[in-house]
C-alpha atoms as a PDB file:
ATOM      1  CA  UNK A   1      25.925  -5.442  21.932  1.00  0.00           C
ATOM      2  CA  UNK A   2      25.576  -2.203  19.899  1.00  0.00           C
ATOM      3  CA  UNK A   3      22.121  -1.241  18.531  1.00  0.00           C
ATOM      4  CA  UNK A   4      21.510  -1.018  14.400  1.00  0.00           C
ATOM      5  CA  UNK A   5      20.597   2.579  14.152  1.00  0.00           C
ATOM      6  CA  UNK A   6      17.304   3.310  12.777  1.00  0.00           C
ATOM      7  CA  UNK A   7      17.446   5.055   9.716  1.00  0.00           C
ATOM      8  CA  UNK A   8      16.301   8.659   9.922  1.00  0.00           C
ATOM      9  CA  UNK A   9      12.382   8.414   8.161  1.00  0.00           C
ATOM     10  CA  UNK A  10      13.492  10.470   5.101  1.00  0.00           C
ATOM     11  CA  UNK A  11      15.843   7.832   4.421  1.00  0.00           C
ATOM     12  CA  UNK A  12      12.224   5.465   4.558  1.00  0.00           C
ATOM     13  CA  UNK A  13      10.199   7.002   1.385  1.00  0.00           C
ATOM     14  CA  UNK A  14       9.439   4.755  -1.010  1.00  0.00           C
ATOM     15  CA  UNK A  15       6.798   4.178  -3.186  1.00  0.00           C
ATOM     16  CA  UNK A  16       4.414   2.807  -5.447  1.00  0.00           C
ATOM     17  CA  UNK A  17       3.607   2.415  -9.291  1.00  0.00           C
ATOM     18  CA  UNK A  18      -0.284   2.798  -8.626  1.00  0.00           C
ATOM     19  CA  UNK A  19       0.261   6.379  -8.285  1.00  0.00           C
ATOM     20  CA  UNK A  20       1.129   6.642 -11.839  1.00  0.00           C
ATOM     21  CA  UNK A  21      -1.905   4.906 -12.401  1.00  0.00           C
ATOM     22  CA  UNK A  22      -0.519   1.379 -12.999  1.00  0.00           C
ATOM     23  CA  UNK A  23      -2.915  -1.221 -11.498  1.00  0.00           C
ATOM     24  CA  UNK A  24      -4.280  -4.614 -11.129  1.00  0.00           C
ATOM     25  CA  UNK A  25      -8.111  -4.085 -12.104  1.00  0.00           C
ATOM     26  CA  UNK A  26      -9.179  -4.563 -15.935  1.00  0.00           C
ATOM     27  CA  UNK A  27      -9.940  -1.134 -17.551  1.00  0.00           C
ATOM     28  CA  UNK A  28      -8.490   1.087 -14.916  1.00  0.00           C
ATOM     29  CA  UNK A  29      -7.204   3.466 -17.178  1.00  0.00           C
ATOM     30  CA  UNK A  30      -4.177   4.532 -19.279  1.00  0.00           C
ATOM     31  CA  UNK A  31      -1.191   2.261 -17.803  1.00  0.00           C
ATOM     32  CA  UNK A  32       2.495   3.862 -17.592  1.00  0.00           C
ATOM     33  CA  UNK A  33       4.875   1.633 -18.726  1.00  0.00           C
ATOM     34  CA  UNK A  34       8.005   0.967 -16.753  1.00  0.00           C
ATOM     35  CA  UNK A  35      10.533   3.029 -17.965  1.00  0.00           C
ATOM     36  CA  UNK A  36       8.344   6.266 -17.295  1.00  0.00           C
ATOM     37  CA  UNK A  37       7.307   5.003 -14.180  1.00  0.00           C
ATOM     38  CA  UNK A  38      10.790   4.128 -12.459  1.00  0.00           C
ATOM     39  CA  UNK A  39      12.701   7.157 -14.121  1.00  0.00           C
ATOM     40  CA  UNK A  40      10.569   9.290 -12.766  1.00  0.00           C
ATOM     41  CA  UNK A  41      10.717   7.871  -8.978  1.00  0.00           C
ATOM     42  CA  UNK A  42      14.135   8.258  -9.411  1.00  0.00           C
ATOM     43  CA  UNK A  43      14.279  12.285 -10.544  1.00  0.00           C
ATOM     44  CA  UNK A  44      12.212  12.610  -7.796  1.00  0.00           C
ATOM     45  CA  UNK A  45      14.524  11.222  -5.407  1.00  0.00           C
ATOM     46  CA  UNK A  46      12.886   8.382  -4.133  1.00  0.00           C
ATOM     47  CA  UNK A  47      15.304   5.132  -2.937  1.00  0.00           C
ATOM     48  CA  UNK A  48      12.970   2.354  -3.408  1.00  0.00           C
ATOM     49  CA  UNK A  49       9.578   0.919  -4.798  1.00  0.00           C
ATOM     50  CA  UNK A  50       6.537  -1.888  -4.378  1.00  0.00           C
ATOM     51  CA  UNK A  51       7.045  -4.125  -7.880  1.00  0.00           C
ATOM     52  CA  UNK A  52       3.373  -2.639  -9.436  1.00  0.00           C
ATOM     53  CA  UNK A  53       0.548  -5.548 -10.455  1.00  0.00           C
ATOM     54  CA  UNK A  54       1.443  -8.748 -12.031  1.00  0.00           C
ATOM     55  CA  UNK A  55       2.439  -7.779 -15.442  1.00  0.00           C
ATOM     56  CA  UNK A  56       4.216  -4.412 -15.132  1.00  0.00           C
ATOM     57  CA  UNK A  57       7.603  -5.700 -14.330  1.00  0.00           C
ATOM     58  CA  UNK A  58       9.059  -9.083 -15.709  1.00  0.00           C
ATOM     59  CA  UNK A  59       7.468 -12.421 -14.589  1.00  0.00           C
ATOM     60  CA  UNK A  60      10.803 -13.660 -13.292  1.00  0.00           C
ATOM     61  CA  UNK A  61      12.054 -12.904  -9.974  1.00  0.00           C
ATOM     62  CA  UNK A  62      15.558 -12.272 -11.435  1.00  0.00           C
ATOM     63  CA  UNK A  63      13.630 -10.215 -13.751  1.00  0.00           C
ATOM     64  CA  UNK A  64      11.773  -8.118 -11.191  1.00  0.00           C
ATOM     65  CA  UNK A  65      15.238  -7.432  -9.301  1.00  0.00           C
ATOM     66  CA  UNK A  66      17.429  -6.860 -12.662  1.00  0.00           C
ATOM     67  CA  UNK A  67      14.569  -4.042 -13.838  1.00  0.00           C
ATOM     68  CA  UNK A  68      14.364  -2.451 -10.843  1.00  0.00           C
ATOM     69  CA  UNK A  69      18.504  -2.436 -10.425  1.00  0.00           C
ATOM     70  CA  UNK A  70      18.585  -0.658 -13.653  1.00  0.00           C
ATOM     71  CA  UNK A  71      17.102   2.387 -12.504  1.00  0.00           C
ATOM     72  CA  UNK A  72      19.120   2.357  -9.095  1.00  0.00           C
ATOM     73  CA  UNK A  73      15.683   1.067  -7.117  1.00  0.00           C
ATOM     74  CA  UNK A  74      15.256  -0.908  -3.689  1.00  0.00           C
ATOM     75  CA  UNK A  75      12.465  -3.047  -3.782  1.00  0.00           C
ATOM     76  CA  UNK A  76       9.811  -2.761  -0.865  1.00  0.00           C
ATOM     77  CA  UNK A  77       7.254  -5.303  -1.364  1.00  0.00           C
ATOM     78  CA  UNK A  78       4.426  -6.471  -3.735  1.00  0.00           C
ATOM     79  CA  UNK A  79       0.443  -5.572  -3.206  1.00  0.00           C
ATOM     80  CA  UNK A  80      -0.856  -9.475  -3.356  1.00  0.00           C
ATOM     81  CA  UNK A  81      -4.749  -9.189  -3.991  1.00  0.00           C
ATOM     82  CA  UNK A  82      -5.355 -12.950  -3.026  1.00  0.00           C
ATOM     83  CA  UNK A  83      -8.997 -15.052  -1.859  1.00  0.00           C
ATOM     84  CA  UNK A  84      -8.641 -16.033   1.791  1.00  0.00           C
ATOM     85  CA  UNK A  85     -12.161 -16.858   2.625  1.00  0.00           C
ATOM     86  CA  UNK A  86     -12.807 -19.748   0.482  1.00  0.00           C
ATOM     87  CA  UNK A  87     -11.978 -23.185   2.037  1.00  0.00           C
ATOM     88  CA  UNK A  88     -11.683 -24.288  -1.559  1.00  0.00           C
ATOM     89  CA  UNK A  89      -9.239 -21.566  -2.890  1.00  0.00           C
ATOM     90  CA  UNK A  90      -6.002 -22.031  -1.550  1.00  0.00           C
ATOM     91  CA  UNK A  91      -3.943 -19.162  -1.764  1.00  0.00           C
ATOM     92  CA  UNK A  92      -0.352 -19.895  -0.990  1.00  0.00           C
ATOM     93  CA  UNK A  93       0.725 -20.845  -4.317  1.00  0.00           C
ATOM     94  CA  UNK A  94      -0.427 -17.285  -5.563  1.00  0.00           C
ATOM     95  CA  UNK A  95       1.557 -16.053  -2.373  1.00  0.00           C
ATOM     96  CA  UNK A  96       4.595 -18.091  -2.498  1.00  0.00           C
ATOM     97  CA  UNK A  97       4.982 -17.328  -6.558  1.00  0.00           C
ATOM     98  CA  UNK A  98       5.056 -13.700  -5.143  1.00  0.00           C
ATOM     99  CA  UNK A  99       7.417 -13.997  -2.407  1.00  0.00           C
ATOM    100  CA  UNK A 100      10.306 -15.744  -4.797  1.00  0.00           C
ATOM    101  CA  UNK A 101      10.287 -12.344  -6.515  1.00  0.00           C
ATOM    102  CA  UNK A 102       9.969 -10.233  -3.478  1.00  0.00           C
ATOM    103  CA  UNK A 103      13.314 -12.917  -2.156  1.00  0.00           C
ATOM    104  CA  UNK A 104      15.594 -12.345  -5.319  1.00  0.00           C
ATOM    105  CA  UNK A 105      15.050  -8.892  -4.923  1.00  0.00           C
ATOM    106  CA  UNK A 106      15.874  -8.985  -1.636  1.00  0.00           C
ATOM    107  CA  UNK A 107      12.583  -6.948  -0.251  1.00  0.00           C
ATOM    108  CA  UNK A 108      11.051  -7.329   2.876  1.00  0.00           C
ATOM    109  CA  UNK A 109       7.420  -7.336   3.005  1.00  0.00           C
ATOM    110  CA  UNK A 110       4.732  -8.737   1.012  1.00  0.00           C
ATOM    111  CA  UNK A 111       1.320  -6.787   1.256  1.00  0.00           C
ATOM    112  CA  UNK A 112      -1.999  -9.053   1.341  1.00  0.00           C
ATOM    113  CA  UNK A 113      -5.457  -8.176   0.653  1.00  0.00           C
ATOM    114  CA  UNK A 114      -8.323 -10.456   1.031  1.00  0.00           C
ATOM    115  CA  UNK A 115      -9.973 -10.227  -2.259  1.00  0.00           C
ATOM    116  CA  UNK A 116     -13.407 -11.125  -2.804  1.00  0.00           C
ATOM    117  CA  UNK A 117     -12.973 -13.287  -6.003  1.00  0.00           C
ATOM    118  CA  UNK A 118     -14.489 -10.852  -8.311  1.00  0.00           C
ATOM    119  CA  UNK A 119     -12.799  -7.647 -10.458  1.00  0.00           C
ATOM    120  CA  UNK A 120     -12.345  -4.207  -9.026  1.00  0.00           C
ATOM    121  CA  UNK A 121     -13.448  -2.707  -5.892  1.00  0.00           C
ATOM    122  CA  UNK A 122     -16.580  -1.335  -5.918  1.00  0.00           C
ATOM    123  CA  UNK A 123     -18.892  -4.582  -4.461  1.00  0.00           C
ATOM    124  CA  UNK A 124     -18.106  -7.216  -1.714  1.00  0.00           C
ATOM    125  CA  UNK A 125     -20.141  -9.749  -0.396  1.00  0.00           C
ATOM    126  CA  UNK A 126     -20.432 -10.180   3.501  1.00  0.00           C
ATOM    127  CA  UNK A 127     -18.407 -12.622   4.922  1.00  0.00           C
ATOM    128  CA  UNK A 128     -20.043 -15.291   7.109  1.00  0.00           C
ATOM    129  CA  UNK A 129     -18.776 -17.141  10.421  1.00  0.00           C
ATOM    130  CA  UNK A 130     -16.781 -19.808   8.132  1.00  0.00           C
ATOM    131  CA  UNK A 131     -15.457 -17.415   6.025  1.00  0.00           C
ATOM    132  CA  UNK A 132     -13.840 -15.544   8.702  1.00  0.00           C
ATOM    133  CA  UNK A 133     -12.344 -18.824  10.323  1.00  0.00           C
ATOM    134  CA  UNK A 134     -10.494 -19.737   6.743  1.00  0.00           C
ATOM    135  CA  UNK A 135      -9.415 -16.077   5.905  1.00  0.00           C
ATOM    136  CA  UNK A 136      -7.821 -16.217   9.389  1.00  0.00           C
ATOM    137  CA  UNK A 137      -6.295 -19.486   9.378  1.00  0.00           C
ATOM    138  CA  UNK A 138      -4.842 -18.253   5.911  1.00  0.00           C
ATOM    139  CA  UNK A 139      -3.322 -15.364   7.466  1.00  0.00           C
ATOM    140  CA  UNK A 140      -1.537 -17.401  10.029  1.00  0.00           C
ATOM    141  CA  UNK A 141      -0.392 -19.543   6.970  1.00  0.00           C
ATOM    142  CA  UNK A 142       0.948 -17.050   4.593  1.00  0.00           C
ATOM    143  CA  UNK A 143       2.521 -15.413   7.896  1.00  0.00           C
ATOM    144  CA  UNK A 144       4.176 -18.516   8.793  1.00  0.00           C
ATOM    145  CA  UNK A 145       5.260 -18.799   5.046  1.00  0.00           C
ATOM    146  CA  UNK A 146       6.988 -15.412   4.726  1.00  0.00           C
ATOM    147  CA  UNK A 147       8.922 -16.036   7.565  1.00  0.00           C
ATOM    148  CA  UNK A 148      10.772 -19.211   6.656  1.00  0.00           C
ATOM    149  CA  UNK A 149      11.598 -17.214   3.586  1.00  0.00           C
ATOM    150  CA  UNK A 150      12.765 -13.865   5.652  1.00  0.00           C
ATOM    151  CA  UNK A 151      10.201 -12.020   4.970  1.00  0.00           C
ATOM    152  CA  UNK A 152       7.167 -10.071   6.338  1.00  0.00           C
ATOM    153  CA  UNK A 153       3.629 -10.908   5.782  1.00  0.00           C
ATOM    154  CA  UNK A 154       1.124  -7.936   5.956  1.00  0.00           C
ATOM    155  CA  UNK A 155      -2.903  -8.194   5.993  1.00  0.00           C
ATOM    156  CA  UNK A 156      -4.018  -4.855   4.455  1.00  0.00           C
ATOM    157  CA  UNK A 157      -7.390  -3.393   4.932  1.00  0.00           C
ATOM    158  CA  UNK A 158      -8.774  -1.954   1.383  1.00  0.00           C
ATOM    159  CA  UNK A 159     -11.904  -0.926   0.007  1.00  0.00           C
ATOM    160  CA  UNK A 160     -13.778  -3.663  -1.629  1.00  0.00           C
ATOM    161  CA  UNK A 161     -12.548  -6.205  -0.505  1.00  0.00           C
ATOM    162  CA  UNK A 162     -13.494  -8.687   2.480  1.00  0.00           C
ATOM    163  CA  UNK A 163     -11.525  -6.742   5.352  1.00  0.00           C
ATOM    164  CA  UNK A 164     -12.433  -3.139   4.520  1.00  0.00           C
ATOM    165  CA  UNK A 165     -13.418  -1.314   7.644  1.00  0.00           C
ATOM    166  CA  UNK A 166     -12.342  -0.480  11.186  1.00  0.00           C
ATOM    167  CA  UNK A 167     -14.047  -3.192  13.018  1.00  0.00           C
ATOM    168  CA  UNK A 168     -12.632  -6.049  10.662  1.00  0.00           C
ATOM    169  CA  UNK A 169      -9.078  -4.361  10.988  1.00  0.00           C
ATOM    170  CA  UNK A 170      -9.480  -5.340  14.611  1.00  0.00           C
ATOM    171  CA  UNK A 171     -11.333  -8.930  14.259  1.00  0.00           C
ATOM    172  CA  UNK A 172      -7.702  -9.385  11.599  1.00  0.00           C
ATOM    173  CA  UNK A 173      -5.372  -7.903  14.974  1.00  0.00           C
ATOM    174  CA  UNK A 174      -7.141 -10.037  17.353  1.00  0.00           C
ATOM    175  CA  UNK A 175      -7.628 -13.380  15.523  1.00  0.00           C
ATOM    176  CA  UNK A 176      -4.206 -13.614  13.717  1.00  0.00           C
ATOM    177  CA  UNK A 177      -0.631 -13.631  14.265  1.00  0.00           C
ATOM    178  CA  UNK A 178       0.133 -11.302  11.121  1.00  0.00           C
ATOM    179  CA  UNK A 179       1.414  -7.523  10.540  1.00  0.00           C
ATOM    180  CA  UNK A 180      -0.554  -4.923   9.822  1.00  0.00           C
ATOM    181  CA  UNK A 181       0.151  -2.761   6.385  1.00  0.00           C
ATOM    182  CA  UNK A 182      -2.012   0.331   7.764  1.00  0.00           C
ATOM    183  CA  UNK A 183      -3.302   2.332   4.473  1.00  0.00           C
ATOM    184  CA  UNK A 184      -4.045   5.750   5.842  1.00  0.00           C
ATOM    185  CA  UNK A 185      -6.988   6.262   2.837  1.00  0.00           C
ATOM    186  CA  UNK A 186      -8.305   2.867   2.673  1.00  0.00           C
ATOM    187  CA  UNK A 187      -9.465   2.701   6.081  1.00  0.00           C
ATOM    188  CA  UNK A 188     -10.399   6.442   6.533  1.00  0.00           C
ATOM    189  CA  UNK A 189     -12.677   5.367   3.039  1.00  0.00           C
ATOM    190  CA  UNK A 190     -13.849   1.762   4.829  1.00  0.00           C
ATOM    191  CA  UNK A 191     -15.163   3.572   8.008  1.00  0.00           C
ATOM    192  CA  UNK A 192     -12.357   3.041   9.749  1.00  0.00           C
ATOM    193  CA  UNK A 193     -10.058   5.249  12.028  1.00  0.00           C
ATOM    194  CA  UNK A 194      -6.280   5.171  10.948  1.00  0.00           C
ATOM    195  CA  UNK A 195      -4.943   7.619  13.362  1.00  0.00           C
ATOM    196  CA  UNK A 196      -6.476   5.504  16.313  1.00  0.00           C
ATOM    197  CA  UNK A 197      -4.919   2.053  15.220  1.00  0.00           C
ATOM    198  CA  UNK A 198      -1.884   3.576  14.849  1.00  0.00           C
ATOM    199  CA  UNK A 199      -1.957   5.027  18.548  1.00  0.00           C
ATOM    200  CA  UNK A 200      -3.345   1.313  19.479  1.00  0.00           C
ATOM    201  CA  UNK A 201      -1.595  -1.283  17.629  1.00  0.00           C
ATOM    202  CA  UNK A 202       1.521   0.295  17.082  1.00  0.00           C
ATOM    203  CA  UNK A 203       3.402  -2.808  17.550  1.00  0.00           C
ATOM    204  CA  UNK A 204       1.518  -4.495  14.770  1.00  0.00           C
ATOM    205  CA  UNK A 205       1.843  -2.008  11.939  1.00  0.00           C
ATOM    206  CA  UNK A 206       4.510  -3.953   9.971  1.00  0.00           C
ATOM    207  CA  UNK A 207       4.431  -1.801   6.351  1.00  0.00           C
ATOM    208  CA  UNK A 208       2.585   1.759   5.877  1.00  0.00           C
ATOM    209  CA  UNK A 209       1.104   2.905   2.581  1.00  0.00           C
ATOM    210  CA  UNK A 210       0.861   6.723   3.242  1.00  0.00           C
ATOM    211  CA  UNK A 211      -2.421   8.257   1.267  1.00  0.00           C
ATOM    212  CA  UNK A 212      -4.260  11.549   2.022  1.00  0.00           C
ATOM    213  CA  UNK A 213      -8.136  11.218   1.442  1.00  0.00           C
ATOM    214  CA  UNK A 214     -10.898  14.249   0.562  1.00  0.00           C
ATOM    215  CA  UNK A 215     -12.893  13.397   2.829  1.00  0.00           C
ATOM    216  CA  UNK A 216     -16.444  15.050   0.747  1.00  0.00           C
ATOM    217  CA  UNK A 217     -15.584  11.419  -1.908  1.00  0.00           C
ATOM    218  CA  UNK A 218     -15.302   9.267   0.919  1.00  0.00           C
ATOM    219  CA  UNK A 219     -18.543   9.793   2.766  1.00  0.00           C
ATOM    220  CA  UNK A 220     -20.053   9.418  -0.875  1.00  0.00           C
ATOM    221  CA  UNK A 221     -18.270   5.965  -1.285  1.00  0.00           C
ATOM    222  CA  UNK A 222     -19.334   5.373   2.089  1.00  0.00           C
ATOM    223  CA  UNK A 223     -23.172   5.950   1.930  1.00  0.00           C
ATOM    224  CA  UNK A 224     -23.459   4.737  -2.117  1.00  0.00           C
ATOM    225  CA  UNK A 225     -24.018   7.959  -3.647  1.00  0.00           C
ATOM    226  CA  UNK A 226     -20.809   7.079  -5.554  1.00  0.00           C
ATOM    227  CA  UNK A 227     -18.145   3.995  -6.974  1.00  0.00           C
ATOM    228  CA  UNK A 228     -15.164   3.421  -5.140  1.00  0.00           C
ATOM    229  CA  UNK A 229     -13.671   3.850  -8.885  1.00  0.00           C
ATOM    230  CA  UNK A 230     -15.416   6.585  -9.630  1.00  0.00           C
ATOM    231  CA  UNK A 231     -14.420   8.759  -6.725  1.00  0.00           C
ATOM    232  CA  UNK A 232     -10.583   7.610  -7.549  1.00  0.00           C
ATOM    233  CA  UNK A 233     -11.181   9.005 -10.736  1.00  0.00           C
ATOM    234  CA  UNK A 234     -12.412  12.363  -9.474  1.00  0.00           C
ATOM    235  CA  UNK A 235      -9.882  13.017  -7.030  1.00  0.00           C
ATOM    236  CA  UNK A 236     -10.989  11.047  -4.292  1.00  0.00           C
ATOM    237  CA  UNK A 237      -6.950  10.334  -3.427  1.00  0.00           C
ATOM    238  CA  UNK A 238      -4.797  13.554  -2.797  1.00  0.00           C
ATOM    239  CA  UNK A 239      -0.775  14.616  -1.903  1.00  0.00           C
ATOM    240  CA  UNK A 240      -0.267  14.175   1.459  1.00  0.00           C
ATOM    241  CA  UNK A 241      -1.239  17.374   3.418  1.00  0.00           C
ATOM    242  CA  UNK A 242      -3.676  18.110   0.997  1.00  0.00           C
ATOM    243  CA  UNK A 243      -6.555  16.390   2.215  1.00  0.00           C
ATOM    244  CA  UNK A 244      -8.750  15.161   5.395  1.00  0.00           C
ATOM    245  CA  UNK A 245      -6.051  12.331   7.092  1.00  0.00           C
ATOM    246  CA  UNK A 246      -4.165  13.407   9.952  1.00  0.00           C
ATOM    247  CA  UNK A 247      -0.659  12.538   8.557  1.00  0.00           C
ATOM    248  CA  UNK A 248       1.354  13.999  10.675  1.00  0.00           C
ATOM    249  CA  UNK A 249      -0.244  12.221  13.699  1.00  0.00           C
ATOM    250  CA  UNK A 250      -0.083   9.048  12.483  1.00  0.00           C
ATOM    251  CA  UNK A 251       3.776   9.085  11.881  1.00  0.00           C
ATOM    252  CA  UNK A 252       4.541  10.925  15.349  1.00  0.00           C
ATOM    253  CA  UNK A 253       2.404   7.992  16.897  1.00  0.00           C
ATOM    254  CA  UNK A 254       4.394   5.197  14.922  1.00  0.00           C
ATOM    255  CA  UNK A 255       7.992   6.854  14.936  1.00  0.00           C
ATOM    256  CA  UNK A 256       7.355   7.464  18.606  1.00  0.00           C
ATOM    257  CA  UNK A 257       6.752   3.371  18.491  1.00  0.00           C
ATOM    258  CA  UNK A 258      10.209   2.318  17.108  1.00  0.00           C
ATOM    259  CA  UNK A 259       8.993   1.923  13.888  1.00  0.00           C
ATOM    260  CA  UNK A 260      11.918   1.099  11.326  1.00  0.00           C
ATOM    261  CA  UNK A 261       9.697   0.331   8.416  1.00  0.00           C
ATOM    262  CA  UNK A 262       8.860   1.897   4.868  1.00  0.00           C
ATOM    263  CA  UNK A 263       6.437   4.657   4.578  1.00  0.00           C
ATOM    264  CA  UNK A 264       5.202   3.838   0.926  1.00  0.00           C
ATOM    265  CA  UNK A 265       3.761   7.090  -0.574  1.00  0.00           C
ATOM    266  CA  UNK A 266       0.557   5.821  -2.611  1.00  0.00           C
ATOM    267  CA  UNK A 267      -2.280   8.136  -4.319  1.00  0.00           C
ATOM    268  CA  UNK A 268      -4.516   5.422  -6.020  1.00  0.00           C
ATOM    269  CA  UNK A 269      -4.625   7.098  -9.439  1.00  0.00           C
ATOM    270  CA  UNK A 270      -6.922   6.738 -12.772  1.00  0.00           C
ATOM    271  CA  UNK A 271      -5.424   7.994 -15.773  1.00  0.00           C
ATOM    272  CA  UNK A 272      -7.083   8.869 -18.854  1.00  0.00           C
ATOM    273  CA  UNK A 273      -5.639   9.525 -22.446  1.00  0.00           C
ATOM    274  CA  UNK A 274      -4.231   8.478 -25.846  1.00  0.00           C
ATOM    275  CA  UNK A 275      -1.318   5.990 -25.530  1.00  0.00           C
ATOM    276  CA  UNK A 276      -0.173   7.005 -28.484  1.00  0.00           C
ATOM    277  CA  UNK A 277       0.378  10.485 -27.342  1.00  0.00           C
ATOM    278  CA  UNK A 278       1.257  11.129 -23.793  1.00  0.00           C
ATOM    279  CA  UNK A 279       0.454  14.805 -23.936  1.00  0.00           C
ATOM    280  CA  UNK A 280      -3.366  13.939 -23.635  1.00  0.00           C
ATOM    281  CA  UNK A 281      -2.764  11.964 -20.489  1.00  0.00           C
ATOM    282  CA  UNK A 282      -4.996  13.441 -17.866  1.00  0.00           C
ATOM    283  CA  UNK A 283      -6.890  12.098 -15.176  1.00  0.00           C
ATOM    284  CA  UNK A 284      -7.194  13.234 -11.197  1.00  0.00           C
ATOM    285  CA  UNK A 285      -4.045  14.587 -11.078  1.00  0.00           C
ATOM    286  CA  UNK A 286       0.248  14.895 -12.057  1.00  0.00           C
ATOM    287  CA  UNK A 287       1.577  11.659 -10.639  1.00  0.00           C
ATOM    288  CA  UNK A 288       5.170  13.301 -10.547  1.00  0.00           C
ATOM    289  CA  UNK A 289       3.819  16.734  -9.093  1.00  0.00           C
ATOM    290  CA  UNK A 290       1.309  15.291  -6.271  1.00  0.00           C
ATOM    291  CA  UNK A 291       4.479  12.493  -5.189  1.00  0.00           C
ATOM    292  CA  UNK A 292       6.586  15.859  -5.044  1.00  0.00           C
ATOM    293  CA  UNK A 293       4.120  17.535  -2.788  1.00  0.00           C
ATOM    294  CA  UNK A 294       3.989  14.318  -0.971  1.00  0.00           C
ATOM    295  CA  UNK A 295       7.546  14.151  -0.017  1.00  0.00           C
ATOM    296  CA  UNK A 296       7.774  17.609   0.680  1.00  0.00           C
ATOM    297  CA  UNK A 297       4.911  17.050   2.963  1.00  0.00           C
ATOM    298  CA  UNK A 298       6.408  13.953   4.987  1.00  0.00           C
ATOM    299  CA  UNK A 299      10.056  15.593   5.252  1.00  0.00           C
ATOM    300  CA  UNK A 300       8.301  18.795   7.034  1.00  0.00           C
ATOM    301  CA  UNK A 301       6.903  15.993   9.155  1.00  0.00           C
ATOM    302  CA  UNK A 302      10.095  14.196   9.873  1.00  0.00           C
ATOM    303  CA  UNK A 303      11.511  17.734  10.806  1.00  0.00           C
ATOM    304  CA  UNK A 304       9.425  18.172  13.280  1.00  0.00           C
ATOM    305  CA  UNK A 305       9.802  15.129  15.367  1.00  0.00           C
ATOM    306  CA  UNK A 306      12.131  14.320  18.003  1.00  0.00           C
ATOM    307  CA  UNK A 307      15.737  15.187  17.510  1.00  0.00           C
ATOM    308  CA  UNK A 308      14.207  16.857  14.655  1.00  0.00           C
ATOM    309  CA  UNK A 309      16.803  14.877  11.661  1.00  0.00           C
ATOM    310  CA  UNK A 310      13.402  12.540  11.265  1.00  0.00           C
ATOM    311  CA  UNK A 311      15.229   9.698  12.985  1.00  0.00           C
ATOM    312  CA  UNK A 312      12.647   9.848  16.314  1.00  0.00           C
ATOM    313  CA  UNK A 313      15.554  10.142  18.485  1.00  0.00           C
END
């Protein structure tokens, strides 16, 4: 039997409409609409793309798959912000409606957070002994779910919400069946170590989401001196190489795993401006300049490994 070739990791860029600033929570900022946001992965060169929040591309699944086959776009997956901890909240409808997009538009992976029920990202509650059983239990069901459907189900760790830092990363690895989408800034921001559970649990990384973190806004998320949204919006989130996360150690690590997955490029971004006139559009930095730095960044990377083509051979 011959082996499917892995394809080389430059072949494995995608990314992600939140670096153009397009995002879930109320009052980010200044939203990109489609068209600017697509076209402009493309000119850039990228292959493929997570579908955005609810509401950027059509409701429809045929919808989702139609837009992004217009601009010449694989999808990836869809970042599912869902409550998991709540025995009364049951989230597979919210996951399932998801998936039947993800399905017609033939993606592979659907990204879960375990929201805390409330807007944005700068509070959490703690999460009792109960809690933790049902979030778990969830996992294991939205898991199970994805797969009769073809897909993969990914818990991801992210600021603000119920499974934020390093040691909750682990509790999710050791009390659940599901992947792991390991977001290089989110759990350098949480406390956690992302170069360590990528040398650890290579096996369950499933999906990557590839951000580079100044490391100065962190520890002031981290100690309260400042909002998780207000560090986005001053920069918190850099192009890769440009900040404090040890990129290029994390892929070596998962490459030299087998990975075959997506490396999703993703700089959380807050824009600010006048709709009406894009030329005021400012905000932490050029979504279309810091993704070019970001590539250029990972293919010096891929270069550099094994066999040196960025296939790991």
């Amino acid at each position: 039997m011959t082996e499917t070739a892995i394809p080389p990791l430059t072949e494995r860029i995608a990314a992600a409409p939140i670096s153009w600033g397009v995002c879930e929570v109320p009052g980010w900022g200044w939203q990109h609409q489609p068209p600017t946001v697509l076209s402009e992965m493309r000119e850039l060169g990228i292959a493929a793309t997570e579908f955005g929040p609810d509401g950027f591309l059509p409701d429809s699944p045929q919808g989702k798959a139609d837009t992004l086959a217009q601009y010449g776009l694989a999808a990836v997956g869809q970042f599912v912000p869902v409550v998991l901890h709540d025995p009364a909240s049951d989230p597979l409808p919210t996951v399932e409606a998801a998936m039947a997009g993800l399905v017609a538009a033939h993606a592979s992976t659907v990204v879960i957070a375990a929201a805390t029920g409330a807007e944005g990202y700068d509070d959490r509650p703690e999460l009792d002994e109960a809690g933790w059983s049902t979030l778990l239990a969830n996992l294991d069901r939205i898991d199970e779910a994805a797969a009769r459907l073809g897909l993969t189900a990914t818990l991801h760790p992210h600021v603000g919400t119920m499974v934020e830092t390093g040691e909750e990363t682990d509790r999710v690895l050791a009390g659940s069946r599901i992947g792991l989408c390991l977001d290089t800034g989110h759990l350098l921001i949480g406390g956690g170590d992302p170069v360590r559970v990528a040398v650890e649990h290579p096996d369950r990384i499933a999906h990557m989401h590839l951000k580079d973190v100044d490391l100065a806004w962190a520890r002031k998320v981290q100690d309260g001196s400042a909002a998780y949204t207000d560090a986005v919006a001053s920069g918190m989130y850099v192009a890769l190489g440009e900040g404090d996360v040890d990129i290029a150690a994390i892929v070596a690590s998962l490459e030299g795993a087998g990975y075959t997955g997506w490396y999703v490029l993703e700089q959380d971004t807050i824009l600010a401006g006048d709709p009406a006139d894009p030329t005021t559009t400012k905000g932490a930095g050029d979504p279309v300049a810091d993704v070019r730095t970001s590539i250029a960044h990972l293919t010096t990377i891929a270069e550099s490994l094994p066999g040196s083509d960025g296939s790991g051979a």
